[in-house]
PDB file of N, CA and C in Angstrom:
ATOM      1  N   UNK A   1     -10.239  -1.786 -44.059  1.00  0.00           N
ATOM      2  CA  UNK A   1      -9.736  -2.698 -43.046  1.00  0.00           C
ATOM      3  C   UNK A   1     -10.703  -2.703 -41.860  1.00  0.00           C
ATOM      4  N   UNK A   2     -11.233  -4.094 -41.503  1.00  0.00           N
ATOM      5  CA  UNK A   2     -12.121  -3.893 -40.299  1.00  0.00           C
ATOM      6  C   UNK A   2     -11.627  -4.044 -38.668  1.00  0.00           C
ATOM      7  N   UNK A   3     -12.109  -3.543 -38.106  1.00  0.00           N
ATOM      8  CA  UNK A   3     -11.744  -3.438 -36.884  1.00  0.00           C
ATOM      9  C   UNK A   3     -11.229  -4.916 -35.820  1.00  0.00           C
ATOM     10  N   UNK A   4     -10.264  -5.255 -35.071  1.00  0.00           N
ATOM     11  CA  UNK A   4     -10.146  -5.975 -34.916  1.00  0.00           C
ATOM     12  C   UNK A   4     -11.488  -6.477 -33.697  1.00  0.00           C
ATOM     13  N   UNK A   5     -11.589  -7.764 -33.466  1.00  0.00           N
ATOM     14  CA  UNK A   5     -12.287  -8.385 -32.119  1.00  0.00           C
ATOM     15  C   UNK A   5     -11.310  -8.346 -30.993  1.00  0.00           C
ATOM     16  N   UNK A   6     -11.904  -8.509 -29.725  1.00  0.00           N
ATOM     17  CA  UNK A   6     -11.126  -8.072 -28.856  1.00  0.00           C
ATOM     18  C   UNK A   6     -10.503  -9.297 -28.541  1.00  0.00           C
ATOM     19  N   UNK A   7     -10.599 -10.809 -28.918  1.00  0.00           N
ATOM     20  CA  UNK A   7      -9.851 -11.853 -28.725  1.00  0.00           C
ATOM     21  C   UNK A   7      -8.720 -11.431 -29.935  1.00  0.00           C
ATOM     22  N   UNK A   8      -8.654 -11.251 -31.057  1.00  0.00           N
ATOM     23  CA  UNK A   8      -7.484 -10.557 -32.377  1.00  0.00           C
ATOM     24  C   UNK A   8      -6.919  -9.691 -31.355  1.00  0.00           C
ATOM     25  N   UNK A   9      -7.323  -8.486 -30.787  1.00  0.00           N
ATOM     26  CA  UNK A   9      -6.546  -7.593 -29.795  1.00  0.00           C
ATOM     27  C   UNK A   9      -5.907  -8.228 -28.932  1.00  0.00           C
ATOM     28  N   UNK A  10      -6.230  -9.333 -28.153  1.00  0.00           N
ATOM     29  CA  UNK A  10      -5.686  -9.635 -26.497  1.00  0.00           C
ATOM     30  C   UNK A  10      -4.638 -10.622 -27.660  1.00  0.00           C
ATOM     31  N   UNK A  11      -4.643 -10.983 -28.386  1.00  0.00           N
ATOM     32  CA  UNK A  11      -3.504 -11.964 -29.370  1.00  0.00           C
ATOM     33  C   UNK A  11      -2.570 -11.278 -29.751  1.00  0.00           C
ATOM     34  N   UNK A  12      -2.510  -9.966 -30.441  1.00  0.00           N
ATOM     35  CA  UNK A  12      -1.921  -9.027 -30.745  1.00  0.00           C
ATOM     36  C   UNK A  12      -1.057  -8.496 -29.458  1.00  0.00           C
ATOM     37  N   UNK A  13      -1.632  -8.441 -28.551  1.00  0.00           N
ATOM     38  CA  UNK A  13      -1.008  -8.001 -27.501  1.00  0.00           C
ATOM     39  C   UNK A  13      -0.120  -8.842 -27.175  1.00  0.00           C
ATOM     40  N   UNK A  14      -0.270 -10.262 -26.884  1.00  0.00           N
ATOM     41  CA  UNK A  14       0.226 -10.834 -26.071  1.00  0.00           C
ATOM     42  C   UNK A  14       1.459 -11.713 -27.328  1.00  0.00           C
ATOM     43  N   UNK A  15       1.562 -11.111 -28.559  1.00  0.00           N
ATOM     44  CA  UNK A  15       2.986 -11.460 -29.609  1.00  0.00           C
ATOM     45  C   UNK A  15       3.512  -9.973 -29.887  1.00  0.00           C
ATOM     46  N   UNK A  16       3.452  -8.979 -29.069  1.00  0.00           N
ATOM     47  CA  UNK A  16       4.145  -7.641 -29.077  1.00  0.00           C
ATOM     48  C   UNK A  16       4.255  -6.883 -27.579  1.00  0.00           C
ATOM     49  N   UNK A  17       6.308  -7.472 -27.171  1.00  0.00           N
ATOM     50  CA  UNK A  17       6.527  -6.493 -26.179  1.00  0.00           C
ATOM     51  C   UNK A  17       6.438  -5.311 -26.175  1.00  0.00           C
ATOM     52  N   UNK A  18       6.225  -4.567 -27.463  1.00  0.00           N
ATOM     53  CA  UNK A  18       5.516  -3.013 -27.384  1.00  0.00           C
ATOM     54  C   UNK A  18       4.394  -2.399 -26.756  1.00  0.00           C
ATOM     55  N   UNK A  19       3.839  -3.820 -27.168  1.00  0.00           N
ATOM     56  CA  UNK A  19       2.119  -3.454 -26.652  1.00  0.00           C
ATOM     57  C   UNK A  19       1.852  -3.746 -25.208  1.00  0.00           C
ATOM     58  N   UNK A  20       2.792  -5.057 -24.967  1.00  0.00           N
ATOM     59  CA  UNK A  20       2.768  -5.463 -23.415  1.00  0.00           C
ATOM     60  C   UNK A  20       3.240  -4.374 -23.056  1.00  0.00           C
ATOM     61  N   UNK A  21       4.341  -3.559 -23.286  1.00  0.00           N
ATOM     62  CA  UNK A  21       4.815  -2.428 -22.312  1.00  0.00           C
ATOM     63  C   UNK A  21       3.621  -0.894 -22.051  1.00  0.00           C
ATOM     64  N   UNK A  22       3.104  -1.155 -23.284  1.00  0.00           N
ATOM     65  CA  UNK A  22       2.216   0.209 -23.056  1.00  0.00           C
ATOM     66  C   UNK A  22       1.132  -0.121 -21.999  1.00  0.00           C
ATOM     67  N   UNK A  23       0.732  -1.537 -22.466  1.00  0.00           N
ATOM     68  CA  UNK A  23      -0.605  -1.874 -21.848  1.00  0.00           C
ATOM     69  C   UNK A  23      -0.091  -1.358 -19.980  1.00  0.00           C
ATOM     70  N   UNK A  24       1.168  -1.830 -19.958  1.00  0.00           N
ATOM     71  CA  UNK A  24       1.581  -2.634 -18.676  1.00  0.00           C
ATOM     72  C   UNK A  24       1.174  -0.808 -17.957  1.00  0.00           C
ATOM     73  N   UNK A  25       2.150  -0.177 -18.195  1.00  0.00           N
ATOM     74  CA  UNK A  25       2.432   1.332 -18.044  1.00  0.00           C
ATOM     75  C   UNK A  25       1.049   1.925 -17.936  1.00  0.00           C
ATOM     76  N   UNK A  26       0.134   1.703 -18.948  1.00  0.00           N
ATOM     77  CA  UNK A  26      -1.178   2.084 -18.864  1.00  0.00           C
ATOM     78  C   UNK A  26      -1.911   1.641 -17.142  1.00  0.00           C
ATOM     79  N   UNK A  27      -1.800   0.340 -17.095  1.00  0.00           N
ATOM     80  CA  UNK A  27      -2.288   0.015 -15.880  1.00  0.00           C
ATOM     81  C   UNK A  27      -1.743   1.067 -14.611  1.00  0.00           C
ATOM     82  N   UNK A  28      -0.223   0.840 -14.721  1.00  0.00           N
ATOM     83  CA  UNK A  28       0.632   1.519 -13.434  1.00  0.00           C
ATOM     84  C   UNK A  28       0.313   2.932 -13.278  1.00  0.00           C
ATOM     85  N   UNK A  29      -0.314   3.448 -14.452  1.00  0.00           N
ATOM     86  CA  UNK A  29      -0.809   4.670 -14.260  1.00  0.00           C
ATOM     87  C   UNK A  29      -1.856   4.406 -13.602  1.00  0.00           C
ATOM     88  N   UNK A  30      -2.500   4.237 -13.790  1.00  0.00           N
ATOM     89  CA  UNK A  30      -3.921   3.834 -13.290  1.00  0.00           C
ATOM     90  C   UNK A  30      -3.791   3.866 -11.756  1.00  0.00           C
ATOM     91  N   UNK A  31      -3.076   2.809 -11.310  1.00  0.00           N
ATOM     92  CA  UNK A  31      -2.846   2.302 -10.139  1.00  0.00           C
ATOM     93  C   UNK A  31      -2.394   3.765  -9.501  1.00  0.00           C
ATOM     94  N   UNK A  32      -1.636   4.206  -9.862  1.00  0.00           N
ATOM     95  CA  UNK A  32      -1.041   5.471  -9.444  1.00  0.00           C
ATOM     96  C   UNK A  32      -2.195   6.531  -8.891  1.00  0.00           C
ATOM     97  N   UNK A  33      -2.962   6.883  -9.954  1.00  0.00           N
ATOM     98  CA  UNK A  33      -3.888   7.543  -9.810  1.00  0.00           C
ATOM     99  C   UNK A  33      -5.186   7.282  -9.227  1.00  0.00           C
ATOM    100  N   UNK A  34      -5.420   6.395  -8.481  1.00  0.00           N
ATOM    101  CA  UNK A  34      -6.626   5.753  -7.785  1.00  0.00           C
ATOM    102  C   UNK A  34      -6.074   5.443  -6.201  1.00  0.00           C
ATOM    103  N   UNK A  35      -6.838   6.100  -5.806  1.00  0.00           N
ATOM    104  CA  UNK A  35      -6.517   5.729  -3.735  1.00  0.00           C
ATOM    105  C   UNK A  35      -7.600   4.174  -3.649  1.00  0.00           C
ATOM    106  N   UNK A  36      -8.343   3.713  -4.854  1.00  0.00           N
ATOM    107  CA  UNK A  36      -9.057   2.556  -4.671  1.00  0.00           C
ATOM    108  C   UNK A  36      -9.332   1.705  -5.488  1.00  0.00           C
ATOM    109  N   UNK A  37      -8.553   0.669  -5.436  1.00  0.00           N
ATOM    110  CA  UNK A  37      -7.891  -0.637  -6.316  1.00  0.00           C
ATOM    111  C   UNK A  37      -8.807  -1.765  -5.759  1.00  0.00           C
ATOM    112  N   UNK A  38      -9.604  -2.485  -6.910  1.00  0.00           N
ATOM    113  CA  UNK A  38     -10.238  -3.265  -6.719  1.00  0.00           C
ATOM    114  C   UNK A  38      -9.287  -4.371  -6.537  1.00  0.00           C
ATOM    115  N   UNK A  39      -9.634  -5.632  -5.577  1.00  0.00           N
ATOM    116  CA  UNK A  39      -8.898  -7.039  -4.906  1.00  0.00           C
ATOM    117  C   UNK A  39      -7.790  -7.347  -6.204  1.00  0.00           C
ATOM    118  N   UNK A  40      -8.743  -7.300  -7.931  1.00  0.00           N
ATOM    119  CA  UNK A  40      -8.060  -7.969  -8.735  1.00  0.00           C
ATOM    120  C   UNK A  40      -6.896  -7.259  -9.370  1.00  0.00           C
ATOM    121  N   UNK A  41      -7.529  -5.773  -9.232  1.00  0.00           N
ATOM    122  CA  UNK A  41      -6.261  -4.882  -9.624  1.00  0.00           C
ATOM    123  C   UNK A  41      -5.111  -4.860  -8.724  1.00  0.00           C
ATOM    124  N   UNK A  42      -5.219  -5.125  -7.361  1.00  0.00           N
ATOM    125  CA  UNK A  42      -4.083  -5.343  -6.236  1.00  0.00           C
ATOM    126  C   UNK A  42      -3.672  -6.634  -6.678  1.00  0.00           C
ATOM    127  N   UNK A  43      -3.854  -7.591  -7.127  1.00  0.00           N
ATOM    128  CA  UNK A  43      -3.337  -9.163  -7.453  1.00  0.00           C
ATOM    129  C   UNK A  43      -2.802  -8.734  -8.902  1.00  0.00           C
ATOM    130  N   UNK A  44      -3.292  -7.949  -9.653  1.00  0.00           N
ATOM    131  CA  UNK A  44      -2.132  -7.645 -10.807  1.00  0.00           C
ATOM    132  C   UNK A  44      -1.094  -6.735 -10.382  1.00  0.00           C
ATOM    133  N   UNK A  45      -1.335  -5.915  -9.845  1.00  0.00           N
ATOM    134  CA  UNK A  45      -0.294  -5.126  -9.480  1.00  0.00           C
ATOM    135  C   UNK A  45       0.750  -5.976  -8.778  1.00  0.00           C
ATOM    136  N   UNK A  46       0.208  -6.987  -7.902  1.00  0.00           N
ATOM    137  CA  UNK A  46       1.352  -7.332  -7.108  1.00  0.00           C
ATOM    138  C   UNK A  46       1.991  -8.613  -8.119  1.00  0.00           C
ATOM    139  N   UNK A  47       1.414  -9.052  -9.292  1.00  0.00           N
ATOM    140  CA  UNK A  47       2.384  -9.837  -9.848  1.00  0.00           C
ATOM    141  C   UNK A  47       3.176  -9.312 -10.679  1.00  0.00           C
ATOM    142  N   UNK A  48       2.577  -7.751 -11.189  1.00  0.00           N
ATOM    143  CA  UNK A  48       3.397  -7.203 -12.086  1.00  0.00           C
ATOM    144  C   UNK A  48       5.107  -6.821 -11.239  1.00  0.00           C
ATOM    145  N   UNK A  49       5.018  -6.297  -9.964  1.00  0.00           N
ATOM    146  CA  UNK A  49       5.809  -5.946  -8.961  1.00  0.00           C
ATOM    147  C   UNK A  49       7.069  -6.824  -9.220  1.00  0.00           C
ATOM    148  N   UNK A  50       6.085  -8.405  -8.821  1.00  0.00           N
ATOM    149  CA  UNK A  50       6.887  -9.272  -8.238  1.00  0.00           C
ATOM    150  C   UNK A  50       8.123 -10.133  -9.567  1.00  0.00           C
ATOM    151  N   UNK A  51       6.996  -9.550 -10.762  1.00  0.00           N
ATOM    152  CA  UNK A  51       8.081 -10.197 -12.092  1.00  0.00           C
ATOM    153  C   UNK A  51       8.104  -9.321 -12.627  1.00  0.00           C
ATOM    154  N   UNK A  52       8.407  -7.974 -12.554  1.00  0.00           N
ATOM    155  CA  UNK A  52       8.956  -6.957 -12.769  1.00  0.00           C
ATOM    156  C   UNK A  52      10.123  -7.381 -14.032  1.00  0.00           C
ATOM    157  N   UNK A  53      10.047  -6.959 -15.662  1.00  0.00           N
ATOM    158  CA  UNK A  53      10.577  -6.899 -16.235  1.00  0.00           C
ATOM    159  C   UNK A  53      11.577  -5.538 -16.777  1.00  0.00           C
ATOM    160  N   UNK A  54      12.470  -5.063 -17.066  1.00  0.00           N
ATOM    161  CA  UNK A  54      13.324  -3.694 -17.667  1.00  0.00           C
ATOM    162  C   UNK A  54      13.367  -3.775 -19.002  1.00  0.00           C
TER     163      UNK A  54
END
């Protein structure tokens, strides 16, 4: 089985709330752990915030 391309990955991702949740969590870690968030990572963070799914 060959490895996927990263457009097959970002597709994969985006037809599995599993994967959206890890990805998502992955980021918030991130964010967590950095005192320095680039402009675009503050504009995801703040939309993730603002449409905050459970």
């Amino acid at each position: 089985m060959r490895k996927r391309n990263y457009f097959e990955e970002q597709f994969a991702i985006s037809l599995s709330q599993d994967l959206q949740k890890k990805y998502i969590a992955k980021f918030l870690e991130k964010c967590q752990n950095s005192s320095d968030l680039s402009e675009i990572d503050c504009r995801i963070l703040s939309s993730v915030i603002r449409n905050k799914v459970d």
